[in-house]
Protein backbone atom coordinates (compact mmCIF):
# COMPACT_ATOMS: atom_id res chain seq x y z
CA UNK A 1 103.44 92.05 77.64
CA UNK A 2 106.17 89.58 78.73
CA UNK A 3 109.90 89.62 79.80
CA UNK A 4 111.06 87.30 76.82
CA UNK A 5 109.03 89.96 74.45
CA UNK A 6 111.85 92.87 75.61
CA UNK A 7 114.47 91.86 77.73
CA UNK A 8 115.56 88.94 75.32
CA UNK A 9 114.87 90.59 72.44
CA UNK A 10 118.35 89.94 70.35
CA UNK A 11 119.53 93.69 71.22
CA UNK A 12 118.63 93.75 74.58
CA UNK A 13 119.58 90.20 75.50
CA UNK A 14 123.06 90.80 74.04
CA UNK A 15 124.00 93.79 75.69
CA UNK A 16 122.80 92.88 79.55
CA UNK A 17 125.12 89.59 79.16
CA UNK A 18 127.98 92.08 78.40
CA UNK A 19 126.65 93.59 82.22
CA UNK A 20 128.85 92.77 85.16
CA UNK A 21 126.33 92.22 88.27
CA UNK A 22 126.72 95.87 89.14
CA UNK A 23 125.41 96.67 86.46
CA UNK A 24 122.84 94.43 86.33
CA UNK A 25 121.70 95.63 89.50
CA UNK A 26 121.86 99.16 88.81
CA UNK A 27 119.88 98.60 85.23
CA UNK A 28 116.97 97.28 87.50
CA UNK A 29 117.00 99.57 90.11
CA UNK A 30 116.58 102.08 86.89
CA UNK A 31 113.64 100.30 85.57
CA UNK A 32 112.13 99.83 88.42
CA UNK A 33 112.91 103.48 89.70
CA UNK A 34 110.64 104.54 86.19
CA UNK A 35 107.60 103.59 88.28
CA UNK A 36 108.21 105.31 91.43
CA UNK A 37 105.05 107.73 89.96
CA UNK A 38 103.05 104.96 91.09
CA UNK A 39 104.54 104.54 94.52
CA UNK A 40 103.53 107.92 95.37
CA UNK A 41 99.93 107.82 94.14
CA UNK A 42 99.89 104.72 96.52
CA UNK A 43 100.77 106.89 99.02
CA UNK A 44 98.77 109.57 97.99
CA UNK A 45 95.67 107.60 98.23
CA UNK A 46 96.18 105.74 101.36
CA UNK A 47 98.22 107.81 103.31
CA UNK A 48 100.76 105.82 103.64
CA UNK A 49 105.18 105.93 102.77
CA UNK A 50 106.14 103.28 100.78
CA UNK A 51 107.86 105.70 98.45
CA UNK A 52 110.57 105.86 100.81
CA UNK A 53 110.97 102.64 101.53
CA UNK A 54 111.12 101.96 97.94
CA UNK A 55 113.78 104.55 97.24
CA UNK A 56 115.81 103.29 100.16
CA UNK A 57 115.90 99.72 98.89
CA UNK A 58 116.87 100.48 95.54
CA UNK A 59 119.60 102.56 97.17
CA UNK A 60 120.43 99.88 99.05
CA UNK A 61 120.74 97.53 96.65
CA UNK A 62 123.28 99.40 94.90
CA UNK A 63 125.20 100.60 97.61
CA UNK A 64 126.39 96.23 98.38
CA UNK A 65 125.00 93.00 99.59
CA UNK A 66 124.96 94.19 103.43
CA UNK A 67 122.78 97.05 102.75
CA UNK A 68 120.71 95.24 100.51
CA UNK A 69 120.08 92.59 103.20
CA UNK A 70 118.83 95.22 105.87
CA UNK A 71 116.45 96.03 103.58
CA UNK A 72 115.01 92.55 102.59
CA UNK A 73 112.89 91.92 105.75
CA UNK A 74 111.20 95.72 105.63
CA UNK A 75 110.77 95.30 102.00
CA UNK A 76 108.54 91.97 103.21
CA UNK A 77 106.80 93.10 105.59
CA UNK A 78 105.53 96.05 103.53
CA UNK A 79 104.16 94.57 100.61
CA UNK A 80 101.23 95.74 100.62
CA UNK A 81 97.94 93.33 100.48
CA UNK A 82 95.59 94.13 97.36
CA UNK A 83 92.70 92.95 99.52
CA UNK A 84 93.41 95.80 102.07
CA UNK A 85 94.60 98.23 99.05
CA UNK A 86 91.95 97.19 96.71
CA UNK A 87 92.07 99.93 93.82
CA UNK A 88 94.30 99.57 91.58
CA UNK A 89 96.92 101.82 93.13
CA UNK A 90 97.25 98.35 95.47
CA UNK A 91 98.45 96.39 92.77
CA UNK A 92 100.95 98.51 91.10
CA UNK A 93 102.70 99.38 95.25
CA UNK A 94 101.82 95.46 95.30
CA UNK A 95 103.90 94.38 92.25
CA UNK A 96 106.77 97.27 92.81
CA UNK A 97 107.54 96.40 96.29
CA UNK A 98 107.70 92.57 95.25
CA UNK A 99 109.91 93.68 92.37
CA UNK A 100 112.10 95.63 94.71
CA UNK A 101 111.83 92.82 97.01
CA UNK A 102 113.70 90.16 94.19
CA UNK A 103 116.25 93.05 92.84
CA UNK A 104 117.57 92.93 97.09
CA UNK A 105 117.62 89.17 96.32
CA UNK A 106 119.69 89.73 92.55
CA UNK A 107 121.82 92.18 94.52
CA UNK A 108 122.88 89.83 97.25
CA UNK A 109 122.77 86.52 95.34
CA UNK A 110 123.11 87.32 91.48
CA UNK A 111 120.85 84.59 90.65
CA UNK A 112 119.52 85.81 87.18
CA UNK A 113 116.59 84.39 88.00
CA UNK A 114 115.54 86.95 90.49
CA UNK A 115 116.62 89.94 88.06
CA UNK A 116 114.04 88.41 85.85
CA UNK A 117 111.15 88.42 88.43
CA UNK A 118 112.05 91.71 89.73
CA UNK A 119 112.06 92.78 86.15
CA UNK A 120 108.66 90.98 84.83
CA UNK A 121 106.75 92.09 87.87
CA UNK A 122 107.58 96.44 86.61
CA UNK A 123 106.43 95.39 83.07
CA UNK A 124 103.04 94.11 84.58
CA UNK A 125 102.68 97.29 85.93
CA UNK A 126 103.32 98.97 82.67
CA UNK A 127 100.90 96.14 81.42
CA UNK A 128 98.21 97.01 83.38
CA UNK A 129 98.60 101.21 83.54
CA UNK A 130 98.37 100.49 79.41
CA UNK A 131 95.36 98.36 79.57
CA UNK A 132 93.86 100.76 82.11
CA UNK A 133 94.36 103.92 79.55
CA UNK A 134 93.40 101.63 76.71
CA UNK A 135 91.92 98.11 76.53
CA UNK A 136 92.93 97.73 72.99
CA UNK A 137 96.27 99.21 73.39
CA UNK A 138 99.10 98.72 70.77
CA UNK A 139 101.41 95.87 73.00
CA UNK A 140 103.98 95.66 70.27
CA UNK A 141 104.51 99.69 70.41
CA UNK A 142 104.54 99.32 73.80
CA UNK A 143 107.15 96.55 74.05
CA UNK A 144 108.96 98.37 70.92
CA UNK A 145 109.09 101.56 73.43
CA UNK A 146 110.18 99.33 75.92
CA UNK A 147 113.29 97.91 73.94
CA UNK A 148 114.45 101.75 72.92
CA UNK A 149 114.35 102.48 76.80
CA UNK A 150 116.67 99.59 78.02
CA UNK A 151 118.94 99.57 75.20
CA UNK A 152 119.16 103.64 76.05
CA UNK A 153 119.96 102.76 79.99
CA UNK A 154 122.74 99.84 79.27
CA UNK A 155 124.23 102.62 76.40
CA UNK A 156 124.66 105.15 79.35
CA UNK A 157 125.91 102.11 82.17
CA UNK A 158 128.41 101.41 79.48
CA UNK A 159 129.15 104.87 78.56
CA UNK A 160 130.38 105.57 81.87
CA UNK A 161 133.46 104.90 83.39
CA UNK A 162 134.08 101.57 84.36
CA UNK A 163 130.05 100.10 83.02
CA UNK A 164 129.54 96.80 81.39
CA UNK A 165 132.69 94.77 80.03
CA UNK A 166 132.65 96.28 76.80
CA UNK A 167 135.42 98.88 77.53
């Protein structure tokens, strides 16, 4: 499963350029925040608390650039290294705190660019934890799923007062 496959699918394409950068930020922190399951079992399984630190930075990415920036360097230095974390738990912490790591970047910079890492690197993880249940898995029901969710999230930004440019 790819980025280009769901986030610029026509609907979903459309409707995140109507996104101011607030927005934008808060629509990955969202999608990444879906995953925070796997955070925990990270934890869970290594004793560790990245879960925190991963709830922190997405709060911190929405609460401004200053924030965000405190955040960066601990978000770095926490990744954590698959060779160290070698099941599988590893990679998904690996891939989320990386994501986290390039929505702090979007959040401070708005280079779309970095949305689309953060972004790609949670749909890897919902890759994977498909491939894992099912090696023949249905990737166009999957990606179809995936569509329905994000065009859900950027109805409710722009539902509320003040989301998106559309009202």
């Amino acid at each position: 499963m790819q980025y280009g496959l769901i986030f610029e699918s026509a609907v979903v394409a459309n409707n995140i350029a109507l996104l101011n950068g607030e927005d934008k930020v808060l629509l990955g922190g969202a999608y990444l925040y879906r995953q925070k399951r796997l955070i925990e079992d990270f934890d869970k399984l290594y004793g560790e608390k990245l879960s925190s630190l991963f709830k922190a930075g997405i709060l911190a990415c929405l609460e401004g650039r200053v924030k965000a920036l405190a955040h960066l360097k601990e978000v770095e230095d926490n990744i954590p290294d698959t060779e160290e974390f070698g099941e599988q738990e590893g990679a998904y912490a690996q891939n989320l705190l990386i994501a986290l790591l390039y929505l702090i970047k979007f959040s401070t910079g708005e280079q779309f660019e970095d949305f689309e890492r953060s972004v790609s690197l949670a749909i890897d993880n919902i890759d994977l934890v498909n491939y894992e249940k099912d090696e023949s898995y249905d990737e166009e029901a999957v990606t179809q799923e995936e569509i329905a969710i994000l065009i859900d999230m950027i109805d409710k930004l722009v539902k509320r007062v003040g989301g998106g440019k559309r009202y």
